[in-house]
C-alpha atoms as a PDB file:
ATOM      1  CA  UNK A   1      -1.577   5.968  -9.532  1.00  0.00           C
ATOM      2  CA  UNK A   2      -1.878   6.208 -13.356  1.00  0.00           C
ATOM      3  CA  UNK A   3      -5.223   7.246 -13.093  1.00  0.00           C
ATOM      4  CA  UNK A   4      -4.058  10.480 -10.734  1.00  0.00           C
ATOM      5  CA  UNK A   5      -4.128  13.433 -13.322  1.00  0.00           C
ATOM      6  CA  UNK A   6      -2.775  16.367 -13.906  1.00  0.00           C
ATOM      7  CA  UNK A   7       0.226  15.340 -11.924  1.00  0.00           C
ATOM      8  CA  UNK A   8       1.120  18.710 -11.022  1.00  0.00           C
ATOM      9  CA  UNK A   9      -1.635  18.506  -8.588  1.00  0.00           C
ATOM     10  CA  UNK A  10      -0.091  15.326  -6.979  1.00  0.00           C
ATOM     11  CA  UNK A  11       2.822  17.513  -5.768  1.00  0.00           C
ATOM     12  CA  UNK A  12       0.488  20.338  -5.210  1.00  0.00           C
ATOM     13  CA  UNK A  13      -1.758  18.711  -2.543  1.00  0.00           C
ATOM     14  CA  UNK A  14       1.333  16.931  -1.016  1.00  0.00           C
ATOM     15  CA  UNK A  15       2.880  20.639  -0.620  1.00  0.00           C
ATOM     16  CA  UNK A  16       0.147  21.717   1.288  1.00  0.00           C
ATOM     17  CA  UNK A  17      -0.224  18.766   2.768  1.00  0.00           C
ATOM     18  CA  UNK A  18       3.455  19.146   4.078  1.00  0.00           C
ATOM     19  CA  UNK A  19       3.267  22.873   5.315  1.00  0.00           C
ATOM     20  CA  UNK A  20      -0.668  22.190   6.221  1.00  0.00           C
ATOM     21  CA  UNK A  21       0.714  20.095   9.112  1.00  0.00           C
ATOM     22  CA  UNK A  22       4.050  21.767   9.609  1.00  0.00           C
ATOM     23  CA  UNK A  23       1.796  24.500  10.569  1.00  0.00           C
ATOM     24  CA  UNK A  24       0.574  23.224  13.061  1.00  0.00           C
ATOM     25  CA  UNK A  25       2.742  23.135  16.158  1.00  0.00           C
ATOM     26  CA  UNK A  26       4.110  26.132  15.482  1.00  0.00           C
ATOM     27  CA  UNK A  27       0.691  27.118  16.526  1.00  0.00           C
ATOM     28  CA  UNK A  28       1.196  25.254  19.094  1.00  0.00           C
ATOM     29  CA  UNK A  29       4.471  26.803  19.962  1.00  0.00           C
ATOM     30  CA  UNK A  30       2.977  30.504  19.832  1.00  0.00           C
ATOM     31  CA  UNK A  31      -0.009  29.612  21.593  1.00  0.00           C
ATOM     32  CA  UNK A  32       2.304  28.733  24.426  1.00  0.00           C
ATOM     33  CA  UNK A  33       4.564  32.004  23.995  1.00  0.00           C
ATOM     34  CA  UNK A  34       1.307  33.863  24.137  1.00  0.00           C
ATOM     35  CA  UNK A  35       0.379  32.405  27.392  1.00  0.00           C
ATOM     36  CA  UNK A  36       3.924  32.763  28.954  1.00  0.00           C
ATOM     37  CA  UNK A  37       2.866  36.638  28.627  1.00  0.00           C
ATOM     38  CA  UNK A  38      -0.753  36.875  29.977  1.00  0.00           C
ATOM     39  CA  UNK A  39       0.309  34.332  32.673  1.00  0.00           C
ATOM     40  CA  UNK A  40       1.947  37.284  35.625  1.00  0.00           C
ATOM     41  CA  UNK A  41      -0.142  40.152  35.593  1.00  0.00           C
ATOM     42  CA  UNK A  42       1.074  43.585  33.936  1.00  0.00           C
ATOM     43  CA  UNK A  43       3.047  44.936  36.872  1.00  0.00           C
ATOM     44  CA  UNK A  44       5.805  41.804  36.951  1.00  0.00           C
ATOM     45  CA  UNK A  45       6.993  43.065  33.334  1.00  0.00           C
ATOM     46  CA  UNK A  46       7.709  46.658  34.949  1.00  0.00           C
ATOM     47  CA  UNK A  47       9.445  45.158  38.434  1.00  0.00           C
ATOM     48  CA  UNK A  48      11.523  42.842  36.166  1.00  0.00           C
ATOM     49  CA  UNK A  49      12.908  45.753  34.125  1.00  0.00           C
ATOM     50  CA  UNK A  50      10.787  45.775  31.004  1.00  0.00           C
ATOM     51  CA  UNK A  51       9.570  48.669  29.362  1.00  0.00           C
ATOM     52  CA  UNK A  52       5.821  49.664  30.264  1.00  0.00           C
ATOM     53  CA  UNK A  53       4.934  48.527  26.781  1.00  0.00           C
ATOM     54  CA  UNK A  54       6.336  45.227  26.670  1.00  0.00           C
ATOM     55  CA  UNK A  55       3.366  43.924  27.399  1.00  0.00           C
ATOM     56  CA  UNK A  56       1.520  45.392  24.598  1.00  0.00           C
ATOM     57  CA  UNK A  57       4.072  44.734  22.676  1.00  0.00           C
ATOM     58  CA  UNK A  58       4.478  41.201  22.927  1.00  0.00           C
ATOM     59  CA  UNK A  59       0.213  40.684  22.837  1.00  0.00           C
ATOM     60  CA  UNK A  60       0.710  42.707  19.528  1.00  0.00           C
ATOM     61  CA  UNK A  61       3.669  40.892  18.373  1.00  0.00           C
ATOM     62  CA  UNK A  62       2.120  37.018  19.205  1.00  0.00           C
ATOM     63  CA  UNK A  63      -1.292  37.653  17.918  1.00  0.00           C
ATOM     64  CA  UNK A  64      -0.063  38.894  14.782  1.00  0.00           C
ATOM     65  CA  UNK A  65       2.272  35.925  14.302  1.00  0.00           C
ATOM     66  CA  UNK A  66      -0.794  33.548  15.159  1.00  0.00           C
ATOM     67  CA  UNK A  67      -3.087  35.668  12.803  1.00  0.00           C
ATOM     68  CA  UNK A  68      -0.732  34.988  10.076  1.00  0.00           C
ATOM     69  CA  UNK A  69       0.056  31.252  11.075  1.00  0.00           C
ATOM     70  CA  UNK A  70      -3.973  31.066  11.391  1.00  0.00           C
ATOM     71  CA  UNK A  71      -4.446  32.622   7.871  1.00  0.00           C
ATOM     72  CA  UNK A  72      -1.845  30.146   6.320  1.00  0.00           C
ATOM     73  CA  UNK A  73      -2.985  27.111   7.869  1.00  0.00           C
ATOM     74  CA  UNK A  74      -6.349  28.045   6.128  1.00  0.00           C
ATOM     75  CA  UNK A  75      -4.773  28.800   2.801  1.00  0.00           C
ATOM     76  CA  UNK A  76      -3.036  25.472   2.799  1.00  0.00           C
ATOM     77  CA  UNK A  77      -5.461  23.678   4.168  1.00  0.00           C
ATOM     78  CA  UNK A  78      -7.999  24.624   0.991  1.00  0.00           C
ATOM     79  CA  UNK A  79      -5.240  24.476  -1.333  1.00  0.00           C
ATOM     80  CA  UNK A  80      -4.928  21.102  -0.182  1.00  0.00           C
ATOM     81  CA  UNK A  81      -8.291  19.756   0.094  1.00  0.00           C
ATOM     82  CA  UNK A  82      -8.938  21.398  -3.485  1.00  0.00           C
ATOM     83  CA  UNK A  83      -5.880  19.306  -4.621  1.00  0.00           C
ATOM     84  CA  UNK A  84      -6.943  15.807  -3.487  1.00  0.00           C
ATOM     85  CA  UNK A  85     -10.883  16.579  -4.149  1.00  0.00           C
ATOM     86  CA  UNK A  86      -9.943  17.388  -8.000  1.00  0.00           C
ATOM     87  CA  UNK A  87      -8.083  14.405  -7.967  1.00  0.00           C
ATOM     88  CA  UNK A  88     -10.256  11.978  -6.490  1.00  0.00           C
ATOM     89  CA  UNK A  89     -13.129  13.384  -9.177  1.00  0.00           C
ATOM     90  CA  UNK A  90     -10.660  12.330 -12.166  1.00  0.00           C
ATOM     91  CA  UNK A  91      -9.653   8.684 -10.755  1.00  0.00           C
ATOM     92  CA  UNK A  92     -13.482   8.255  -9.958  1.00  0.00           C
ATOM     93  CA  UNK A  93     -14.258   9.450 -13.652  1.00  0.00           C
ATOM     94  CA  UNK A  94     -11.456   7.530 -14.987  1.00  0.00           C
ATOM     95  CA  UNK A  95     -12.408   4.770 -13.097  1.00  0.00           C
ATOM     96  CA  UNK A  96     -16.218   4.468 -13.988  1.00  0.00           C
ATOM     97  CA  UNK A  97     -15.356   5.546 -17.966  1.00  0.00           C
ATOM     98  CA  UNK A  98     -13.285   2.366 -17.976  1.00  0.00           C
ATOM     99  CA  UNK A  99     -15.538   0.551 -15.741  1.00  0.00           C
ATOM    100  CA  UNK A 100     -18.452   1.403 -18.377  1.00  0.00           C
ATOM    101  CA  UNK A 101     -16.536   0.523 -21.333  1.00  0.00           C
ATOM    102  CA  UNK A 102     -15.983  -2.914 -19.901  1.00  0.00           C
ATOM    103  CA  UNK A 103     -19.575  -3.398 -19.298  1.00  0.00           C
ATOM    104  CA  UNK A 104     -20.723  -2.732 -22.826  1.00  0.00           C
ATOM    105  CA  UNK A 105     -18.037  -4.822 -24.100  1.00  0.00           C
ATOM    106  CA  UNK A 106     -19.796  -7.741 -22.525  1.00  0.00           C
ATOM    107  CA  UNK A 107     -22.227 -10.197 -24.548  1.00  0.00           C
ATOM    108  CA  UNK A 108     -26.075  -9.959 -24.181  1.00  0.00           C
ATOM    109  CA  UNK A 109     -25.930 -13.738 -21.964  1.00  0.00           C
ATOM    110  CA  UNK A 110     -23.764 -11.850 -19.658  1.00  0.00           C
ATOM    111  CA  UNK A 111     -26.724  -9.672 -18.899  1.00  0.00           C
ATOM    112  CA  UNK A 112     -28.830 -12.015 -17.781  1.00  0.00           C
ATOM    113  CA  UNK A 113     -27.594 -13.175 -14.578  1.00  0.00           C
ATOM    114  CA  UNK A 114     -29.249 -12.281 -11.742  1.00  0.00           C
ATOM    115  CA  UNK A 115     -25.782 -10.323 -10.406  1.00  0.00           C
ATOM    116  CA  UNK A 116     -25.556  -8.513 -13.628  1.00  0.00           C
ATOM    117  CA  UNK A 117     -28.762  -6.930 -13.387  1.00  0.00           C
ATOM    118  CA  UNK A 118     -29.008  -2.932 -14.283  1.00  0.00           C
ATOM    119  CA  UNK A 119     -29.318  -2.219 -10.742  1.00  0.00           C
ATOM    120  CA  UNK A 120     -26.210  -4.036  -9.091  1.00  0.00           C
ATOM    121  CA  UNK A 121     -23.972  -2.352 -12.518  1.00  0.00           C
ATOM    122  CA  UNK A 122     -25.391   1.032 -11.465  1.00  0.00           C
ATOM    123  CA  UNK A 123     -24.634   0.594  -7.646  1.00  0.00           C
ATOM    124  CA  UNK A 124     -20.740  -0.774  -8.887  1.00  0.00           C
ATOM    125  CA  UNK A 125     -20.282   2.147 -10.435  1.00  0.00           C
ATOM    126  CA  UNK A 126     -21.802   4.709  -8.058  1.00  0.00           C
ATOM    127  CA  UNK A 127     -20.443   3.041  -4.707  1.00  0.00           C
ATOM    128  CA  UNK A 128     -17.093   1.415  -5.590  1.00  0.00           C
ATOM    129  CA  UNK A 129     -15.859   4.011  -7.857  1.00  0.00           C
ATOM    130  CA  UNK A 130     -16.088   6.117  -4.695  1.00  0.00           C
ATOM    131  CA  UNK A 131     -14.651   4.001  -2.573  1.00  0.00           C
ATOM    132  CA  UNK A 132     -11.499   3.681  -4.705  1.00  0.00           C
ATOM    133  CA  UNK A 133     -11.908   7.620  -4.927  1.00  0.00           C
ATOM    134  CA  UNK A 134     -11.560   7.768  -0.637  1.00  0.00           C
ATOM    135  CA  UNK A 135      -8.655   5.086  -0.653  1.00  0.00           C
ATOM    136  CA  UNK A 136      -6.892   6.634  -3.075  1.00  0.00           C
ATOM    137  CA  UNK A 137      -6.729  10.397  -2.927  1.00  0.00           C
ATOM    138  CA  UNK A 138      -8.779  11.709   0.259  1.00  0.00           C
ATOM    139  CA  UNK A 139      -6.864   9.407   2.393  1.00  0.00           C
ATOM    140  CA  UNK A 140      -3.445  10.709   1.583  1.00  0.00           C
ATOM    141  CA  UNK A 141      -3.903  14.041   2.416  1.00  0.00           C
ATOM    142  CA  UNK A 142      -4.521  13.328   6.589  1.00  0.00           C
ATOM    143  CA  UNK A 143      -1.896  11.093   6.548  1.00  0.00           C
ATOM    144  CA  UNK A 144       1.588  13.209   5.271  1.00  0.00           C
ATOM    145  CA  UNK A 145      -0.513  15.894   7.347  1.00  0.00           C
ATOM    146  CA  UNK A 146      -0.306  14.199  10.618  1.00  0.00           C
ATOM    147  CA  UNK A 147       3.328  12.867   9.699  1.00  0.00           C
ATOM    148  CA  UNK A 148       4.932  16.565   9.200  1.00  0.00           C
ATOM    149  CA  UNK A 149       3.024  17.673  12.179  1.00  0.00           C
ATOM    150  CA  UNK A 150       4.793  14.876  14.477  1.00  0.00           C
ATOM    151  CA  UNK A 151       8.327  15.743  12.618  1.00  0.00           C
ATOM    152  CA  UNK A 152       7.959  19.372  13.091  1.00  0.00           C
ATOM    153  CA  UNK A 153       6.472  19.177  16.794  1.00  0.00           C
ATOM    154  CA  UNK A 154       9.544  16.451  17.439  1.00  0.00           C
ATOM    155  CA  UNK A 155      12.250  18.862  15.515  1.00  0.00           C
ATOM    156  CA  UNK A 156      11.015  21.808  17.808  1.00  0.00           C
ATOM    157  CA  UNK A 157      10.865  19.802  21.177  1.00  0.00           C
ATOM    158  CA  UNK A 158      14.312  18.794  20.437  1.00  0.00           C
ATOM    159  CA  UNK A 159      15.175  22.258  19.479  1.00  0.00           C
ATOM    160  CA  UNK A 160      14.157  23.648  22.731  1.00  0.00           C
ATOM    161  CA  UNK A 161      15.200  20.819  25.038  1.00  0.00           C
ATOM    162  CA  UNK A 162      18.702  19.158  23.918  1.00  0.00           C
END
């Protein structure tokens, strides 16, 4: 966590990581109301009493709502993934700068040893710096994702059917 900087962009990609999946099953939700009207064919919406553009109507109505549900899912998704990829680049960089420091600090014996050769420092601080980079930051992001998806879908089910 210290090495996570700018912080702004912790709350950022959490944010978007929050509406990102609250997103979600409204899609859901509207995909559903969509289907409720192309499921009778055309003349059921006249027999019931509807207007002879109710069914145009509603098509026009749905689709825009999931047009503009589709466009903010994308928005939030890139906001997000922007978010966690800028901070997973400074925790790696912070990371390998201290991780480098370290190793030059070291005495020229150290250097010797067959598990301190150049090759095994370079592949520490290529491979586990990432590693720490994919725990750390790109991790998070799925994870509040998935969580505000299952609230929301849970807080419309009960919604609908109390």
């Amino acid at each position: 966590m210290p090495y996570n900087k700018p912080r702004f962009l912790i709350a950022t990609a959490l944010f978007a990581s929050c509406v990102d999946g609250s997103i979600l099953p409204f899609v859901g939700f509207m995909l559903s109301k969509l289907l409720a009207v192309l499921g009778p064919p055309i003349e059921y919406w006249v027999t019931i009493g509807e207007s002879e553009n109710y069914f145009q109507e509603k098509m026009t109505l749905y689709s825009s709502i999931m047009i503009g549900l589709g466009a903010g899912l994308g928005v939030f998704h890139f906001i997000q993934k922007l978010s966690f990829g800028s901070l997973g680049n400074n925790v790696t960089l912070q990371v390998r700068k201290e991780l480098y420091a370290n190793i030059l600090q070291k005495h020229i014996g150290w250097f010797d040893e067959r598990e301190n050769a150049p090759s095994v420092l370079n592949t520490i601080l290529s491979s586990d710096t990432a590693l720490i980079n994919g725990v750390s930051s790109e991790s998070l992001g799925p994870i509040v994702e998935a969580s505000f998806a299952m609230i929301t879908g849970i807080a419309i089910a009960f919604y609908y059917s109390w």
